[in-house]
Structure formats: structure tokens, C-alpha cells
Protein backbone atom coordinates (compact mmCIF):
# COMPACT_ATOMS: atom_id res chain seq x y z
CA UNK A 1 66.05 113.59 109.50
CA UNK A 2 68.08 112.79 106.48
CA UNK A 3 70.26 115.66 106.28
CA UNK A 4 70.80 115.22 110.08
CA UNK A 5 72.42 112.05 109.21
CA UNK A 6 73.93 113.08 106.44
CA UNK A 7 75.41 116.12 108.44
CA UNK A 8 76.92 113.49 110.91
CA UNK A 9 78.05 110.88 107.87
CA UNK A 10 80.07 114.36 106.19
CA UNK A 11 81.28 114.90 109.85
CA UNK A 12 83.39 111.51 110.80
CA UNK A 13 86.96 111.62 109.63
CA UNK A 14 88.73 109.51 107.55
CA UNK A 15 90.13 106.38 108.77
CA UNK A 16 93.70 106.94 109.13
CA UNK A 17 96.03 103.70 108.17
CA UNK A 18 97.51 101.69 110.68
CA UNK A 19 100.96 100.27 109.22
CA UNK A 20 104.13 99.12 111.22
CA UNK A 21 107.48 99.72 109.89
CA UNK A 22 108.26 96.93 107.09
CA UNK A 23 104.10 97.90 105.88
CA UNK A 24 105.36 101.80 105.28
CA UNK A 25 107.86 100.65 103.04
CA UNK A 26 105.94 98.62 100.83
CA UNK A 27 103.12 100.48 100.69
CA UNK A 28 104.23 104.19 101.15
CA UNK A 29 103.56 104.98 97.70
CA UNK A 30 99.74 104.44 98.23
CA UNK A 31 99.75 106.90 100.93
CA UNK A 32 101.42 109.65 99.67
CA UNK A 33 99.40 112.93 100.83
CA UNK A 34 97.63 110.93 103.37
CA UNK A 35 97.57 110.60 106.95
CA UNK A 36 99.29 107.50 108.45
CA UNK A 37 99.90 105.84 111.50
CA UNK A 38 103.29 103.83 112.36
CA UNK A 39 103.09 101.37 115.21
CA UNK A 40 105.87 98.92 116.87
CA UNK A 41 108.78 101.49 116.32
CA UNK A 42 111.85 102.96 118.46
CA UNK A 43 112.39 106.53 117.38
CA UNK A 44 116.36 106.96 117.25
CA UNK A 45 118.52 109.21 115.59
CA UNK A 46 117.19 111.85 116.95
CA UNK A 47 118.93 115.44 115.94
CA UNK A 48 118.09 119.20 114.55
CA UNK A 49 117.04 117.13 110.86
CA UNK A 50 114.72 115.31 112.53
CA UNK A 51 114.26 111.23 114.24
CA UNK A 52 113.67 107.59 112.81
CA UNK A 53 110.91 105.76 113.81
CA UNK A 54 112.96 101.91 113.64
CA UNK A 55 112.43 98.36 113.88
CA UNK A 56 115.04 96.09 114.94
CA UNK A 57 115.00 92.27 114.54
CA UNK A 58 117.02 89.92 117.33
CA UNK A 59 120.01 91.32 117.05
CA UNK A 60 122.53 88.10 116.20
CA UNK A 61 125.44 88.97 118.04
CA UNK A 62 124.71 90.32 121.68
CA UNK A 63 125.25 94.57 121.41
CA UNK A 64 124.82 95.13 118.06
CA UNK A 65 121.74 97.27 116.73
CA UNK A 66 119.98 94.84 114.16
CA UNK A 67 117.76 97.13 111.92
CA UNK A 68 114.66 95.94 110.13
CA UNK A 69 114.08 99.13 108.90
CA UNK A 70 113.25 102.78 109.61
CA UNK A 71 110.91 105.31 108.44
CA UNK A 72 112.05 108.85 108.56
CA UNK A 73 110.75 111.62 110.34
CA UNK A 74 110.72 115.20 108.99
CA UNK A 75 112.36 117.56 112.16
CA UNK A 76 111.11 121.07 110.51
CA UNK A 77 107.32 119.93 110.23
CA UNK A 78 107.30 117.83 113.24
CA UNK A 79 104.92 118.86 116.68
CA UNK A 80 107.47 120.60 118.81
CA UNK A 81 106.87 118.80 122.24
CA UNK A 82 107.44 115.30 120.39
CA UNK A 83 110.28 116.83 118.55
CA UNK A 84 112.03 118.26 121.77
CA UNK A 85 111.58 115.27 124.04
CA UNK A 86 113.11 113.31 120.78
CA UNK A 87 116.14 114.90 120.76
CA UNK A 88 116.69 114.89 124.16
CA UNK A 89 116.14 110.98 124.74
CA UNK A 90 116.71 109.48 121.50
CA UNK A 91 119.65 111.02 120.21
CA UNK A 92 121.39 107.54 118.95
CA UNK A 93 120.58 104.61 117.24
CA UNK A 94 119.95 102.19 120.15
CA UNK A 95 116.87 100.17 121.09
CA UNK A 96 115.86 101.86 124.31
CA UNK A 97 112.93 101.62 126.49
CA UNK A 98 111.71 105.10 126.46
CA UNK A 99 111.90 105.74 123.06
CA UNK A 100 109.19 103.06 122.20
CA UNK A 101 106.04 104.90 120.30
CA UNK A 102 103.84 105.37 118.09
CA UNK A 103 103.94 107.88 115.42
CA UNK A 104 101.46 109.48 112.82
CA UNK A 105 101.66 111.74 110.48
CA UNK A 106 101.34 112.65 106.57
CA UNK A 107 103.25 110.41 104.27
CA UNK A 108 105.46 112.66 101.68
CA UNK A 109 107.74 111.74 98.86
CA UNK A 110 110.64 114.20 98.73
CA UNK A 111 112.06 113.00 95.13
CA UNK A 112 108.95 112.55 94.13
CA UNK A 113 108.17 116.40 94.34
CA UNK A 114 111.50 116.83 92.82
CA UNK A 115 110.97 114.97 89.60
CA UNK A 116 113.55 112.10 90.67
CA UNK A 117 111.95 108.63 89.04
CA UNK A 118 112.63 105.38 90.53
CA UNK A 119 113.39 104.52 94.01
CA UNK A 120 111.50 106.16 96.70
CA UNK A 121 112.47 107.51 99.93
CA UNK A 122 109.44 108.17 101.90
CA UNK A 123 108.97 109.81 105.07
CA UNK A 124 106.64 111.53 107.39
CA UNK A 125 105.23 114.94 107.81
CA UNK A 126 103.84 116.72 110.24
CA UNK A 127 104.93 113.75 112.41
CA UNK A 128 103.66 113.53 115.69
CA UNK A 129 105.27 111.06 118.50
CA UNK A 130 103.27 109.00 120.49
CA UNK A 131 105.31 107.97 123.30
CA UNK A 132 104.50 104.21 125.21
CA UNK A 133 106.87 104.65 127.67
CA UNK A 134 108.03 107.33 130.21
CA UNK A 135 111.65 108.09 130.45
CA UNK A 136 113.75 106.06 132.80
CA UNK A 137 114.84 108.36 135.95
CA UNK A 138 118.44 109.56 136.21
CA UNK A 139 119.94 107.73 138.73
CA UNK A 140 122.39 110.82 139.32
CA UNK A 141 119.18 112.85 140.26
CA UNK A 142 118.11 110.50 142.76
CA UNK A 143 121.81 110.44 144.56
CA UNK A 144 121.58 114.21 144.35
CA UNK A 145 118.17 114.65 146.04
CA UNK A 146 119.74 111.77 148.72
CA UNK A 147 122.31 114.11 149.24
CA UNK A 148 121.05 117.39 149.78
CA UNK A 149 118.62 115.62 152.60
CA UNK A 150 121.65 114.23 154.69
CA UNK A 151 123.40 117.53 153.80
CA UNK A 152 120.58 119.49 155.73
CA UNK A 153 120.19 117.46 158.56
């Protein structure tokens, strides 16, 4: 009975940390090699290098991005599928709808592997996008449907 428990005890992962954006960069450094998860974020600047995972604060003029930070997404370890759907919806550095998520991954220290001392730059590894909203329909798409209905009438 005791190694049955023990079997299931050895079994249960790790609690992975739960951290929003202005926790990663306080406490990145406590993570580093560790699996983390970022909540509350906006993934933006998406391209072939990979995305940001960003916070914005009330912007305080009306259409301008307010950042309150971003955490930094490596594209060449990142899951494909969150990768792909990244760059195809979150390409700039806007606040939109459908690029709301969640995102985990393994916390890494680039200059830290490279000998640099001082500031850090963290990011994540192995990143994996959680998305918490679907992507808002084309409106062009729905016109075009409309009109190859009429069309075959």
C-alpha cells in the first residue's frame, strides 16, 4: 500500500507558476529552466522571430497602444499551430479581441547563457498559446458567400 501511494505521489507533476505580465518581469529570474504560465496578455507582434505576449494599461489619449509590458515569445521553439494562427492574426502591436490568451511555456535567459551580466531579458520557450477568444469573421467573406447565393439564383 505504501509504494502504491508513493507510485502516485512520484506521478503528479509539478505545479506550474501562474504569473501575469508585470509578475514575469520581476520574478523571471526565479524561473529560469522552469515551466511558467502567463495570464491577462494580448499576443502582438507577431512575425517569423516569434510574438509578445503584452499588457496594456488605459491608454491616455484615445488610439494610442499604452504598454505595461511584454514578455517575449521564442518563434523557433514555439508549438506550430499557436505559432501559425499568431502570425496570421496578431501581426501588429494593437490590443485586439482575438489575440487575448494565455500562454505557457519554459522561462529562458538568452544573455544569461551567453555570459552577459546585468540586466535580463527573459523570454519564453517552447511557448504554447492559449487562445480566449475566436477570431472575429471577415466581413468580406460574409458579402462574398451573400453574393455567390443571389448570383445562382
Amino acid at each position: 500500500m505504501a509504494r502504491e501511494t508513493k507510485a502516485r505521489h512520484d506521478a503528479a507533476p509539478a505545479p506550474v507558476a501562474t504569473l501575469d505580465v508585470a509578475a514575469f518581469q520581476t520574478q523571471a529570474a526565479q524561473y529560469v529552466g522552469k515551466p511558467v504560465r502567463i495570464e491577462g496578455c494580448y499576443i502582438t507582434s507577431a512575425n517569423s522571430g516569434g510574438a509578445d505576449c503584452a499588457a496594456f494599461r488605459i491608454a491616455d489619449l484615445p488610439g494610442q497602444v499604452d504598454w505595461n509590458g511584454a514578455v517575449p515569445l521564442d518563434g523557433p521553439t514555439m508549438e506550430e499551430s499557436s505559432f501559425r494562427k499568431a502570425q496570421q492574426i496578431c501581426g501588429d502591436t494593437g490590443k485586439h479581441e482575438q489575440c487575448q490568451a494565455e500562454v505557457s511555456g519554459v522561462v529562458y535567459d538568452p544573455f544569461g547563457d551567453m555570459g552577459v551580466q546585468g540586466q535580463r531579458n527573459f523570454e519564453l520557450r517552447n511557448a504554447r498559446i492559449h487562445w480566449l477568444a475566436e477570431p472575429a469573421p471577415h466581413k468580406a467573406d460574409h458579402r462574398h458567400v451573400g453574393n455567390e447565393r443571389s448570383a445562382s439564383r
